[in-house]
N, C-alpha and C. Protein backbone atom coordinates (compact mmCIF):
# COMPACT_ATOMS: atom_id res chain seq x y z
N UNK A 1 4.46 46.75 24.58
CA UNK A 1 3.24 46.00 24.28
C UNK A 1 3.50 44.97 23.19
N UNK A 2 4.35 45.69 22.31
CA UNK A 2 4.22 44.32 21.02
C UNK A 2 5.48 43.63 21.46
N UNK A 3 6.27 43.44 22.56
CA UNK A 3 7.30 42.36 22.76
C UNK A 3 6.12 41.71 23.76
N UNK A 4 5.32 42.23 24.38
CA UNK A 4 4.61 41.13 25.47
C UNK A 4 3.94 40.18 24.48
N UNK A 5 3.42 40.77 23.44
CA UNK A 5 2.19 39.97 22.46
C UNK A 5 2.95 38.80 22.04
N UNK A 6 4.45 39.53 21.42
CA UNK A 6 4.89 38.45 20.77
C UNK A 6 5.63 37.21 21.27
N UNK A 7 6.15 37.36 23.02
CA UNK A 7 6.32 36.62 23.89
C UNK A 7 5.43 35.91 24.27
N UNK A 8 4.08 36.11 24.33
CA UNK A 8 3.31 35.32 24.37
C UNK A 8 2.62 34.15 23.27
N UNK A 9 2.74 34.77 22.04
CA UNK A 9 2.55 34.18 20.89
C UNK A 9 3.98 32.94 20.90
N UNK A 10 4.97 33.00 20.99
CA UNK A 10 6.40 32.72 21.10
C UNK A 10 5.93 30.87 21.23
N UNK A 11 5.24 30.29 22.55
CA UNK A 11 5.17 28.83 22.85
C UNK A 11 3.94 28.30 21.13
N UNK A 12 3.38 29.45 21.47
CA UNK A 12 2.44 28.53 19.84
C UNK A 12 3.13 28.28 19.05
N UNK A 13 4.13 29.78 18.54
CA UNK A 13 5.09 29.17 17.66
C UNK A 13 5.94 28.04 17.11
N UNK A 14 6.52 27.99 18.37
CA UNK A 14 7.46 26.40 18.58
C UNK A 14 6.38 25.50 18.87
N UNK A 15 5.15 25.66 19.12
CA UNK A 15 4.62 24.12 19.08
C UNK A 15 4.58 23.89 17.69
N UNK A 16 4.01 24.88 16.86
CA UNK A 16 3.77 24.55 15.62
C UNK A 16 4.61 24.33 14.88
N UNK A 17 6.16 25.08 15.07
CA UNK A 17 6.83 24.60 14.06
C UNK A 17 7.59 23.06 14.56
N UNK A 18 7.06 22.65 15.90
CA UNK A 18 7.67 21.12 16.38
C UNK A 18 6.32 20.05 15.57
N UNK A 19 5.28 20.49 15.28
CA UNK A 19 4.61 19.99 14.68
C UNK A 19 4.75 19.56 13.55
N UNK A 20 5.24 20.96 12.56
CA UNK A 20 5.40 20.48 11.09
C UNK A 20 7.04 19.63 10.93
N UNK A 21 7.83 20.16 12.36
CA UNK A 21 9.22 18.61 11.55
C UNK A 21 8.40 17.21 12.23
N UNK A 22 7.45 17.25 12.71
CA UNK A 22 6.91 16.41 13.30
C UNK A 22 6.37 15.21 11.91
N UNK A 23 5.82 16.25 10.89
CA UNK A 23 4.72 16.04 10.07
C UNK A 23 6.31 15.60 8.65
N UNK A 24 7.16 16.56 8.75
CA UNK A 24 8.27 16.23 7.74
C UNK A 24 8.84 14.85 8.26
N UNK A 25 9.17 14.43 9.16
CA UNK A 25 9.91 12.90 9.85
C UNK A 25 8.78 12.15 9.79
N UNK A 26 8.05 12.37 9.48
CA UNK A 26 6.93 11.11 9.35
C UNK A 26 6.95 10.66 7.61
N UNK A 27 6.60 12.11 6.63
CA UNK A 27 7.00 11.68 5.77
C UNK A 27 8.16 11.20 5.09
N UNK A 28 9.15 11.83 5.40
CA UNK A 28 10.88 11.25 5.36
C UNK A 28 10.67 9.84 5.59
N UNK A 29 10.06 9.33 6.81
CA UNK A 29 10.05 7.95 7.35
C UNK A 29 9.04 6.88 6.21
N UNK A 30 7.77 7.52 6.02
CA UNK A 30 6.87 7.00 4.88
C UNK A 30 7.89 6.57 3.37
N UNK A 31 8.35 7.56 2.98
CA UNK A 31 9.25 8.33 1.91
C UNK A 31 10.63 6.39 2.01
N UNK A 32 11.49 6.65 3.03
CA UNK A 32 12.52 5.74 3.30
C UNK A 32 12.14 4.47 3.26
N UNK A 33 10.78 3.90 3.66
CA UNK A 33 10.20 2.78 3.69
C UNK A 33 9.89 2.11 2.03
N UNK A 34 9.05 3.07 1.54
CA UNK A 34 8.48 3.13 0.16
C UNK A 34 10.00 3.07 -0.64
N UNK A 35 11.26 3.14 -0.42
CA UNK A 35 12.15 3.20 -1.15
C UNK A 35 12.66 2.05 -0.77
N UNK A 36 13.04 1.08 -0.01
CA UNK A 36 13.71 -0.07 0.72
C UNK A 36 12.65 -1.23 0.00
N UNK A 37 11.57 -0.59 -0.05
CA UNK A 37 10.58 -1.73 -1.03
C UNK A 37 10.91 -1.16 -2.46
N UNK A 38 11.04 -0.35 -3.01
CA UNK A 38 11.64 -0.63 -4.40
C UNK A 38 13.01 -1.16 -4.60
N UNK A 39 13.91 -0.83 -3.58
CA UNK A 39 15.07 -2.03 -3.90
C UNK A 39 14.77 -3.40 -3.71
N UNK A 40 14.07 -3.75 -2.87
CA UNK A 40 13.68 -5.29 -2.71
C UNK A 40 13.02 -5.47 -3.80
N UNK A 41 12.62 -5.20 -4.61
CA UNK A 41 11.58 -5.35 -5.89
C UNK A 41 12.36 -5.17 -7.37
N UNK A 42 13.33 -4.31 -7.13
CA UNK A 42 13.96 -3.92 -8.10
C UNK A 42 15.42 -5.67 -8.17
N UNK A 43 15.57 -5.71 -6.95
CA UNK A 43 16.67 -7.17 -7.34
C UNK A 43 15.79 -7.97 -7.01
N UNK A 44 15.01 -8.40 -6.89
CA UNK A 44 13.77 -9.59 -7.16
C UNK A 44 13.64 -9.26 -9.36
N UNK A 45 13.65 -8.30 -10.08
CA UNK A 45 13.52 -8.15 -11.19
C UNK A 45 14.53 -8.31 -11.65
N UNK A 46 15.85 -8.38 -10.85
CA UNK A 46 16.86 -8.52 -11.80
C UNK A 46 17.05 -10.32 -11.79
N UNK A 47 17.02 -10.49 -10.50
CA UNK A 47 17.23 -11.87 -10.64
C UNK A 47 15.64 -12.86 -11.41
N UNK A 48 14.84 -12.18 -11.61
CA UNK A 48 14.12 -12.44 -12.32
C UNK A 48 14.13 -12.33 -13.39
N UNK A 49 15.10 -11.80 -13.98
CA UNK A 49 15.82 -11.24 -15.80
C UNK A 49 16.51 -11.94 -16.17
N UNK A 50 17.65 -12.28 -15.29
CA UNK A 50 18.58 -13.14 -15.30
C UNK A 50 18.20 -14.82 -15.16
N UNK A 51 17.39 -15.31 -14.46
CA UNK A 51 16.73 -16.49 -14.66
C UNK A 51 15.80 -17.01 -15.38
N UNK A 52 15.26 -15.92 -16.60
CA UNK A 52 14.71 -16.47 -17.82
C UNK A 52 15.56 -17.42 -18.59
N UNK A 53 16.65 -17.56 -18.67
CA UNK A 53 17.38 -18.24 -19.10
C UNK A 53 17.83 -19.85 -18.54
N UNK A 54 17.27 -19.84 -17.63
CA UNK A 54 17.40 -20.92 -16.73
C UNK A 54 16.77 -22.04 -17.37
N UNK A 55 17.05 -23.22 -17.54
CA UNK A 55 16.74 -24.71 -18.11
C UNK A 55 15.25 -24.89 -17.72
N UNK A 56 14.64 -24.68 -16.46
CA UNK A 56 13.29 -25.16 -16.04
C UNK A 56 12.64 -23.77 -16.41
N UNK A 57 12.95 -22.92 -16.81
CA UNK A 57 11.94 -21.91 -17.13
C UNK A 57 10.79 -22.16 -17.99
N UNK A 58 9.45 -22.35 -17.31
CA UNK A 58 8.69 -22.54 -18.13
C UNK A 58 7.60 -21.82 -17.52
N UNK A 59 7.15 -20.32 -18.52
CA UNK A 59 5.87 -20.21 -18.50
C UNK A 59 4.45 -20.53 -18.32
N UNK A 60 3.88 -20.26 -17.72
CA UNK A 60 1.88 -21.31 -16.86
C UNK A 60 1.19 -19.50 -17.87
N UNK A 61 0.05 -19.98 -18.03
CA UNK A 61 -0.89 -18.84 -18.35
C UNK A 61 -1.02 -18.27 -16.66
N UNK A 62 -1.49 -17.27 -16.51
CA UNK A 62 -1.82 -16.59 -15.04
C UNK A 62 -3.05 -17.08 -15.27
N UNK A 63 -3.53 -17.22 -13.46
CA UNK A 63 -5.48 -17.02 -13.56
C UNK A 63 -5.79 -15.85 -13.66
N UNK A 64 -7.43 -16.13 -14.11
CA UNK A 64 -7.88 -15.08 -14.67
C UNK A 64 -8.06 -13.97 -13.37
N UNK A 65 -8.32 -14.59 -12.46
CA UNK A 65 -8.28 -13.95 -10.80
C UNK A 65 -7.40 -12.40 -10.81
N UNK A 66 -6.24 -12.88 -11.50
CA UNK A 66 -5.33 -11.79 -10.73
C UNK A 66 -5.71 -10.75 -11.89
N UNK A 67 -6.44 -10.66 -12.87
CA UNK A 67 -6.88 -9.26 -13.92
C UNK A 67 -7.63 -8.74 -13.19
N UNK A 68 -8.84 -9.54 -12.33
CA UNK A 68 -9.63 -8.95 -11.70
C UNK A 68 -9.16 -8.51 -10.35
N UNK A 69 -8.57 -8.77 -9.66
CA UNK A 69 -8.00 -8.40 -8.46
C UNK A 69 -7.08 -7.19 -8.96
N UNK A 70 -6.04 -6.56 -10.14
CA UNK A 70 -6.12 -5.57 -10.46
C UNK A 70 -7.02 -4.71 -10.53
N UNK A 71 -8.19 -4.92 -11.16
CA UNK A 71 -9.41 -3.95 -10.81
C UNK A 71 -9.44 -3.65 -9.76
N UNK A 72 -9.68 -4.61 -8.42
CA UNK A 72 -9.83 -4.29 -7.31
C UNK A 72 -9.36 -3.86 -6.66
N UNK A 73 -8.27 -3.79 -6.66
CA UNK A 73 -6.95 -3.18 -6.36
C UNK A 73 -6.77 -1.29 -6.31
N UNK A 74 -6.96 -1.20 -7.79
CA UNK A 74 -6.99 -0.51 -8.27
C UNK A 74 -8.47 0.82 -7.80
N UNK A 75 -9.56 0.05 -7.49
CA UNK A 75 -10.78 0.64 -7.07
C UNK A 75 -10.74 0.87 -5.78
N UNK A 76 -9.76 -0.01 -4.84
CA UNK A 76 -9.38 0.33 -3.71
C UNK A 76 -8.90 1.83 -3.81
N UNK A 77 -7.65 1.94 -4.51
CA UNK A 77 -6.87 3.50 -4.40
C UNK A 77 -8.31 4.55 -4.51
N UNK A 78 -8.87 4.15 -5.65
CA UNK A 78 -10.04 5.10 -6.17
C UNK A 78 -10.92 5.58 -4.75
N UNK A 79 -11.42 4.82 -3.87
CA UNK A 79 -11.73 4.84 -2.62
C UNK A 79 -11.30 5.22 -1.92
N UNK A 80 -9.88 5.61 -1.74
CA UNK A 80 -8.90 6.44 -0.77
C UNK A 80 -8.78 7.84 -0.94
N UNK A 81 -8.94 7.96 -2.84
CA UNK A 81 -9.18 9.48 -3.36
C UNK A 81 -10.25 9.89 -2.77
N UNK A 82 -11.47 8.96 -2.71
CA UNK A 82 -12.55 9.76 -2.08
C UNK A 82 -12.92 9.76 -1.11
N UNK A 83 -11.93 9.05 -0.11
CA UNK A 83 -11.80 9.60 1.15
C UNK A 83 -11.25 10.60 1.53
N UNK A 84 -10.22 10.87 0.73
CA UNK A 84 -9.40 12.33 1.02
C UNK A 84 -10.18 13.35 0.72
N UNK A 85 -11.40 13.48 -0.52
CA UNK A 85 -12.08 14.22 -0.59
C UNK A 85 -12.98 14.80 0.47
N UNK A 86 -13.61 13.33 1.08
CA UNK A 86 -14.60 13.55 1.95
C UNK A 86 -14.19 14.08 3.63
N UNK A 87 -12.88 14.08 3.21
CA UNK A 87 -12.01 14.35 4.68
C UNK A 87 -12.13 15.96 5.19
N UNK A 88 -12.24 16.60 3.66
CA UNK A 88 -12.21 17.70 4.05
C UNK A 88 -14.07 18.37 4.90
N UNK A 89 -14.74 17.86 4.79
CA UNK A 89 -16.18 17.95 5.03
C UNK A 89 -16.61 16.80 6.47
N UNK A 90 -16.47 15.61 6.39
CA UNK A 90 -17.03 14.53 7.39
C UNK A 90 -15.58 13.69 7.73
N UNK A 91 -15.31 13.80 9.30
CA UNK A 91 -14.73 12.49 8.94
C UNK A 91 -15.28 11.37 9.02
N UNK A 92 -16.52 11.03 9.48
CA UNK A 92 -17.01 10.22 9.74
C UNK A 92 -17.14 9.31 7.93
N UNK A 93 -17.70 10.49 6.88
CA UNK A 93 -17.68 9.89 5.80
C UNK A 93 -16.26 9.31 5.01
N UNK A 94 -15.24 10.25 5.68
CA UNK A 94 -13.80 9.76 4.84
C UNK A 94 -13.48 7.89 5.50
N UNK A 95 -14.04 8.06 6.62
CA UNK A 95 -13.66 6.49 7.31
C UNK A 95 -14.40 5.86 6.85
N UNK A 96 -15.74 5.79 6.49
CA UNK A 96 -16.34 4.90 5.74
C UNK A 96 -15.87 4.35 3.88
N UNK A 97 -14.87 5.58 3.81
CA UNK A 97 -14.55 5.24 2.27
C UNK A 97 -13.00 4.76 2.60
N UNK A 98 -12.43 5.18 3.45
CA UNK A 98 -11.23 4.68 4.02
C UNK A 98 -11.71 2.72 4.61
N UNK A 99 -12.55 2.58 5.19
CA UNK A 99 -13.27 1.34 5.48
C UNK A 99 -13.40 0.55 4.11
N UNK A 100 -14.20 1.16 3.07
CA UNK A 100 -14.60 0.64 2.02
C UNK A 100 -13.19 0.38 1.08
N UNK A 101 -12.22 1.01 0.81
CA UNK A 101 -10.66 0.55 0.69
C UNK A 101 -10.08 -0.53 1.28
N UNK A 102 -10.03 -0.44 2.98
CA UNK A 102 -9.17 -1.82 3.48
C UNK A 102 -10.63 -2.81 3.00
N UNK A 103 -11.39 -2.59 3.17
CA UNK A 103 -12.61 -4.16 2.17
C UNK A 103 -12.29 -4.40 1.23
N UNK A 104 -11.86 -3.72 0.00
CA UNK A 104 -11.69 -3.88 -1.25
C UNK A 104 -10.39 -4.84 -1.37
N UNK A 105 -9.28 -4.14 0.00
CA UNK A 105 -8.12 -4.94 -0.01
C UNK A 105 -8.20 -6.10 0.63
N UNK A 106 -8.83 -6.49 1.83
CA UNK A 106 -9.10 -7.49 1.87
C UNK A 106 -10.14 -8.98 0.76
N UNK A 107 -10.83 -8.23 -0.24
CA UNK A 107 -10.74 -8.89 -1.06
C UNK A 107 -9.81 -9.16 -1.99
N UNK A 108 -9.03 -8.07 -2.50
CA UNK A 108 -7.81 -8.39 -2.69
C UNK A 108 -6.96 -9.71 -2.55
N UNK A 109 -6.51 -9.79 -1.38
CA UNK A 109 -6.08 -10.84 -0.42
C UNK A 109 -6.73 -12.14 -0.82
N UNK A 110 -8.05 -12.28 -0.87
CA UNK A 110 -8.81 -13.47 -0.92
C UNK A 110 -8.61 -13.60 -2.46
N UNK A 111 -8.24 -13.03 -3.11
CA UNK A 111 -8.65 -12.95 -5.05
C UNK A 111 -6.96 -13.70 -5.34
N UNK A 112 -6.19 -13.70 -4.35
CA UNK A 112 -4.67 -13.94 -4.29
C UNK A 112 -4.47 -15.19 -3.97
N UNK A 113 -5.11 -15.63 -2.90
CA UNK A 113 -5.19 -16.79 -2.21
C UNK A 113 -5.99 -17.84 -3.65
N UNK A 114 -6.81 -17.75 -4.21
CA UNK A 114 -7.70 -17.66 -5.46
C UNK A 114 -6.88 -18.34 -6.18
N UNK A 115 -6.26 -17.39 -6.97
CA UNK A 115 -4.65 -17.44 -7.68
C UNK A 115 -3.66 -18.20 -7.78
N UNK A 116 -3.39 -18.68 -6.00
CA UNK A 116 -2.59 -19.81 -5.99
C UNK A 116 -3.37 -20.94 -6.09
N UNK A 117 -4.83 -20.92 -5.87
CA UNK A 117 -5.12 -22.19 -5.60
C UNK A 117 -4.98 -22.66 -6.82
N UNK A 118 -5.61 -21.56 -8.16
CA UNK A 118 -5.98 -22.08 -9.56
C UNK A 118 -4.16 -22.79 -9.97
N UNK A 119 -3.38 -21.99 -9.74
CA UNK A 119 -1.98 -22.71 -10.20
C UNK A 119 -1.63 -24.13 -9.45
N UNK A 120 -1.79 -24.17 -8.05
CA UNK A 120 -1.81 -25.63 -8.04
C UNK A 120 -2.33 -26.41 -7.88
N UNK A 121 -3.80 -25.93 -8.91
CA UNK A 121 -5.01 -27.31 -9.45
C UNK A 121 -3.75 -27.24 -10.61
N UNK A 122 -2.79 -26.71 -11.44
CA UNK A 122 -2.13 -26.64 -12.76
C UNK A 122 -1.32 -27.76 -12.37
N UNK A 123 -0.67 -27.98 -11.39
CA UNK A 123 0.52 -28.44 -11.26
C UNK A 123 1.70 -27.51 -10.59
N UNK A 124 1.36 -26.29 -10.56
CA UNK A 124 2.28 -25.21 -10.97
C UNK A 124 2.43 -24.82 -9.09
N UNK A 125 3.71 -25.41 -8.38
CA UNK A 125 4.04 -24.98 -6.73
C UNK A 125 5.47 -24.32 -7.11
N UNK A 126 5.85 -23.70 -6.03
CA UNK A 126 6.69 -22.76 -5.66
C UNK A 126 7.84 -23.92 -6.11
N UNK A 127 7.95 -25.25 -5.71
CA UNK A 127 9.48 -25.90 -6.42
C UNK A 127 9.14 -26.44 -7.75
N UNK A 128 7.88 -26.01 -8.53
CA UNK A 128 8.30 -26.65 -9.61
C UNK A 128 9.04 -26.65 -10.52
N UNK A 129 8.97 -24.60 -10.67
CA UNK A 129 9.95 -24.41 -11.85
C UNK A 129 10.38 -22.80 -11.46
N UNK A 130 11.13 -22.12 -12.06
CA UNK A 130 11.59 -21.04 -11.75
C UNK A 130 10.80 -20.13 -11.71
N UNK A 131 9.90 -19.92 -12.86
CA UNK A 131 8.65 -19.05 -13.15
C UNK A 131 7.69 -19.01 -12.15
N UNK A 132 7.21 -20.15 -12.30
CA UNK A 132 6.04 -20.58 -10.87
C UNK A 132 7.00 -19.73 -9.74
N UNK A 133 7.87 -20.58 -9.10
CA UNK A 133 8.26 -20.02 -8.47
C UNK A 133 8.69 -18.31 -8.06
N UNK A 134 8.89 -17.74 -9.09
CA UNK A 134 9.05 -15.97 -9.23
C UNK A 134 7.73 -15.61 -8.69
N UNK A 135 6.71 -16.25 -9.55
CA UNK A 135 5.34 -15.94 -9.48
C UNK A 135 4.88 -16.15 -8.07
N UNK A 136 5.07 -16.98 -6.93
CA UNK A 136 4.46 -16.65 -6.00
C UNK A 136 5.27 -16.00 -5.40
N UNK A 137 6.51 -15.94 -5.43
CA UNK A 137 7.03 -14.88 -4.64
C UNK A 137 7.16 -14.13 -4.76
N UNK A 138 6.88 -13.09 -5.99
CA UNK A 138 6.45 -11.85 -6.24
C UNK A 138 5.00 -11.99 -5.95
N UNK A 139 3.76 -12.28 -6.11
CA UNK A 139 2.75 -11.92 -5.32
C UNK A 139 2.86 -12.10 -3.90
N UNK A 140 3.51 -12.86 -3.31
CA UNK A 140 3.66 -12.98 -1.88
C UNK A 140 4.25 -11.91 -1.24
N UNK A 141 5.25 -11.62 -1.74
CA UNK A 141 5.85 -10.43 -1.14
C UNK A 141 5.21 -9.25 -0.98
N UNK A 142 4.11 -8.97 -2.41
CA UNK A 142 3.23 -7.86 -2.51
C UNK A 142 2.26 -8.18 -1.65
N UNK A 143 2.06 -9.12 -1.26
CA UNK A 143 0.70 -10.01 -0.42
C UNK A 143 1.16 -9.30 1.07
N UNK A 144 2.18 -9.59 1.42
CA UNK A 144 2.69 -9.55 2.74
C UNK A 144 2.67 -7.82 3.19
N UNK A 145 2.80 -7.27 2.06
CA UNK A 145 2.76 -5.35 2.23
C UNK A 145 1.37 -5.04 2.13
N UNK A 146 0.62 -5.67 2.03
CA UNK A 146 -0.89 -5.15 1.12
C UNK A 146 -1.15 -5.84 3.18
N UNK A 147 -0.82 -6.63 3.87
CA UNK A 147 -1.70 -6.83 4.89
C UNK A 147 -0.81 -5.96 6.06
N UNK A 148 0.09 -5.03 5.87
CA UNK A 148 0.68 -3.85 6.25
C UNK A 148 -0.23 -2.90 6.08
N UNK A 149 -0.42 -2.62 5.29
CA UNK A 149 -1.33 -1.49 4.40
C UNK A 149 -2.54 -1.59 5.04
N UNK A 150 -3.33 -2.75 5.19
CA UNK A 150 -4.61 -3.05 5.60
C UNK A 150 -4.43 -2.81 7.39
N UNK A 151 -3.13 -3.24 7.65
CA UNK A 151 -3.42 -2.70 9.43
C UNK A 151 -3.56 -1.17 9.59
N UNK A 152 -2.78 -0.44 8.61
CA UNK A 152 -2.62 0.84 8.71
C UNK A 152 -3.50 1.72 7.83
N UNK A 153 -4.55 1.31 7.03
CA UNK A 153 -6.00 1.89 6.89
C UNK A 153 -7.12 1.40 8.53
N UNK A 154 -7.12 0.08 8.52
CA UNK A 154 -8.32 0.10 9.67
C UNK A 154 -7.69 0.80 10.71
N UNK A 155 -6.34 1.03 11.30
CA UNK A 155 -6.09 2.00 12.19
C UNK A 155 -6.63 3.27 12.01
N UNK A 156 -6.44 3.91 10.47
CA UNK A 156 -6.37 5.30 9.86
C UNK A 156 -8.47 5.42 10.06
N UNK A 157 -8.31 3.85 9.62
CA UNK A 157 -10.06 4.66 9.36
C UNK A 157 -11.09 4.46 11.30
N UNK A 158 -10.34 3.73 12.14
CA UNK A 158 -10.89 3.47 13.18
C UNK A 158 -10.32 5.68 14.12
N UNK A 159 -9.26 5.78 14.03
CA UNK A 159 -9.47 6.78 14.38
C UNK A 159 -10.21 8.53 13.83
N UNK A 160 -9.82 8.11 12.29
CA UNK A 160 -10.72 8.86 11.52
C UNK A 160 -12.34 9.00 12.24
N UNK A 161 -12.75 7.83 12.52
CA UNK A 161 -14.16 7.72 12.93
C UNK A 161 -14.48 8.38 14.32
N UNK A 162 -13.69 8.36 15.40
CA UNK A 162 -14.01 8.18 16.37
C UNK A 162 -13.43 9.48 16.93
N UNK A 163 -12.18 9.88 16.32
CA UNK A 163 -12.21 11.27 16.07
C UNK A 163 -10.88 11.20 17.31
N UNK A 164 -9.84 10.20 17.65
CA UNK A 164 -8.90 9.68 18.73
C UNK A 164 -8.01 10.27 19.11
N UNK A 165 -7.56 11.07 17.77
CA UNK A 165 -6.36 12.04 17.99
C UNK A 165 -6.53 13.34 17.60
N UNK A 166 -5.50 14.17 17.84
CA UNK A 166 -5.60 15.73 17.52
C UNK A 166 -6.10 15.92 16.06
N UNK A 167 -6.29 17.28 15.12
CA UNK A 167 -6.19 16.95 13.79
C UNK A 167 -5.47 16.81 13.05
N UNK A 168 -4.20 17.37 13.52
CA UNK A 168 -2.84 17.33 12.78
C UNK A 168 -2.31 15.69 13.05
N UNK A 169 -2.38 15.33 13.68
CA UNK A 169 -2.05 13.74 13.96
C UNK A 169 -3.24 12.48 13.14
N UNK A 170 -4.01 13.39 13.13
CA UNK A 170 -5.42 12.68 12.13
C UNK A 170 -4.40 12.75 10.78
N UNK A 171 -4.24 14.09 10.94
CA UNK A 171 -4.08 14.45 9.09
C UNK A 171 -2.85 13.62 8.40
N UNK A 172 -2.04 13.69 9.59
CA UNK A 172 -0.57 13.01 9.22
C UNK A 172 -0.70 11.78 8.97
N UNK A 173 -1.57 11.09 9.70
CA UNK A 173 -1.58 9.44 9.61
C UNK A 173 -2.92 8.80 8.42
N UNK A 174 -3.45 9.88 8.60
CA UNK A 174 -3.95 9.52 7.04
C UNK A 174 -3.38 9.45 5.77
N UNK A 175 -2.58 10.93 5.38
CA UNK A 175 -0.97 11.05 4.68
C UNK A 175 -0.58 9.94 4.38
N UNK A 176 0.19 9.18 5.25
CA UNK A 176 0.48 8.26 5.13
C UNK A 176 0.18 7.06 4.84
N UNK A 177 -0.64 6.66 5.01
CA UNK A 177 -1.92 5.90 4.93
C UNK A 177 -2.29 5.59 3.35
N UNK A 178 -2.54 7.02 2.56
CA UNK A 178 -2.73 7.00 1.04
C UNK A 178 -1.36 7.24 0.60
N UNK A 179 -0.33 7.43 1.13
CA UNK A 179 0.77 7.35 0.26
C UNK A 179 1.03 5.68 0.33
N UNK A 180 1.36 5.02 1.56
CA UNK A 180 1.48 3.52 1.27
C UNK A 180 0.49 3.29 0.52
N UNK A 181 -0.83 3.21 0.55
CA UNK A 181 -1.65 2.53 -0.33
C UNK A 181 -1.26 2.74 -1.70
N UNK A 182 -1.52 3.76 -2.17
CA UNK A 182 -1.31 3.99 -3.56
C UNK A 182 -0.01 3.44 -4.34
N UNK A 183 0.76 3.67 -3.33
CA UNK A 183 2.11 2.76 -3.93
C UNK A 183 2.05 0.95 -4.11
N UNK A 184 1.30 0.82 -2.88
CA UNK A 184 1.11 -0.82 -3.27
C UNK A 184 0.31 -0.72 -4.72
N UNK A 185 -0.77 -0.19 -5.20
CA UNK A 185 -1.40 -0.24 -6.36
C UNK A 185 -0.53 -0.11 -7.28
N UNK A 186 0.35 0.85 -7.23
CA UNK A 186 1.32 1.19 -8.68
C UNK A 186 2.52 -0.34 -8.57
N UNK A 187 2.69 -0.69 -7.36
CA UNK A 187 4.04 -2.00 -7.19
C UNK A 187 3.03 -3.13 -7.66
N UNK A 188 1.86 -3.56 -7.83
CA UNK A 188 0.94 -4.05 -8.24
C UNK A 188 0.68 -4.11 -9.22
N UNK A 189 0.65 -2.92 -10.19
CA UNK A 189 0.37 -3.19 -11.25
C UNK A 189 1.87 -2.96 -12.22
N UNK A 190 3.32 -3.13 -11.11
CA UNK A 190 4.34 -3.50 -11.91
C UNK A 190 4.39 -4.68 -12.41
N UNK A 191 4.31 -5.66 -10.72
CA UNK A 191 4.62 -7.05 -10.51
C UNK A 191 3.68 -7.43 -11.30
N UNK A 192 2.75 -7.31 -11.87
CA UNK A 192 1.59 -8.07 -12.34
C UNK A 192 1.93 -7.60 -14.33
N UNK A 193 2.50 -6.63 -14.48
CA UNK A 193 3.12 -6.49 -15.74
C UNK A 193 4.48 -7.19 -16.20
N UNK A 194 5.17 -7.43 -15.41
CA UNK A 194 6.23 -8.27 -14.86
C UNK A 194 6.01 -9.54 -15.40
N UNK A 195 5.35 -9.91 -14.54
CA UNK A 195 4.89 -11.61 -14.65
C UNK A 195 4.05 -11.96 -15.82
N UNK A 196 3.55 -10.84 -16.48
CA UNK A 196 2.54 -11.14 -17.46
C UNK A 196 2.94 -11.11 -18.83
N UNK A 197 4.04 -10.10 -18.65
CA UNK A 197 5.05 -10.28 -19.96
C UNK A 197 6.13 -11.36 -20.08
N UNK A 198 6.76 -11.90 -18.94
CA UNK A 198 7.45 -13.18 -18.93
C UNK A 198 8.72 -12.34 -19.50
């Protein structure tokens, strides 16, 4: 009797444990990504260390835009915490705060666009000088991951809502979801310490 039980129990088993390397290779994969962007960021800082010294280096004040787009930024993640909260109770409510995040980031985006415009009412374009130049291409680069991030919340929060996939496939891709986000906030408020200290 207890070899029939446990022969039968036997296929749940292996589904579940194909589930959780299922759930480990996703994060490994999250995990490998999030690291390939700190080396790209990390020699963007060096050669950004090394070209303070450069003849055209000249410092612009930042707009005031990008302090506030830190906030926002920043209130985004805050919104993802309380989606994870609300995940455990509604999903219907975690997608609306998952929703209310990719909004925040899409203002984001617009507070960026903002940013450049105020620098070249300055004078201040990508060939003028080295600085300028660092400066949009360190927000650009962060620009270009933040509308990564934003495909992969309205995905997270369109199936959150609608309820599309299993729950373990819910759960995983949400996972992921607040681990990229949150990391853009913390690479955010490097690049933006970065540039602000000169």
């Amino acid at each position: 009797m207890t070899s029939i039980s446990s022969s039968l129990s036997w296929p749940q088993k292996r589904a579940d444990l194909e589930s959780t390397q299922r759930d480990d290779l996703v994060q490994l994969g999250v995990w490998m990504f999030l690291a390939t962007l700190v080396m790209l960021f990390a020699s963007f800082t060096s050669v950004y260390i090394v070209s303070r010294s450069a003849a055209d280096w000249a410092p612009v004040s930042l707009p005031r835009i990008l302090w506030l787009n830190t906030a926002i930024l920043v209130a985004s993640s805050a919104a993802l915490e309380q989606a994870r909260r609300a995940r455990r109770y509604s999903g219907r409510a975690a997608a609306r705060w998952v929703a209310a995040a990719a909004g925040l980031g899409i203002l984001f985006l617009g507070g960026q666009v903002g940013a450049w415009q105020v620098l070249a009412s300055r004078g201040v374009y990508l060939p003028t000088g080295t600085y300028g130049a660092f400066v949009y291409l360190l927000t650009g680069a962060h620009g270009v991951h933040v509308i990564a991030g934003l495909a992969l919340l309205m995905c997270t929060a369109s199936r959150t809502w609608t309820a599309r996939a299993d729950e373990r496939t819910l759960a995983r891709l949400f996972a992921a979801s607040v681990t990229f986000w949150h990391f853009l906030a913390a690479l955010w408020l490097y690049v933006i310490a970065l540039v602000a200290l000169v």
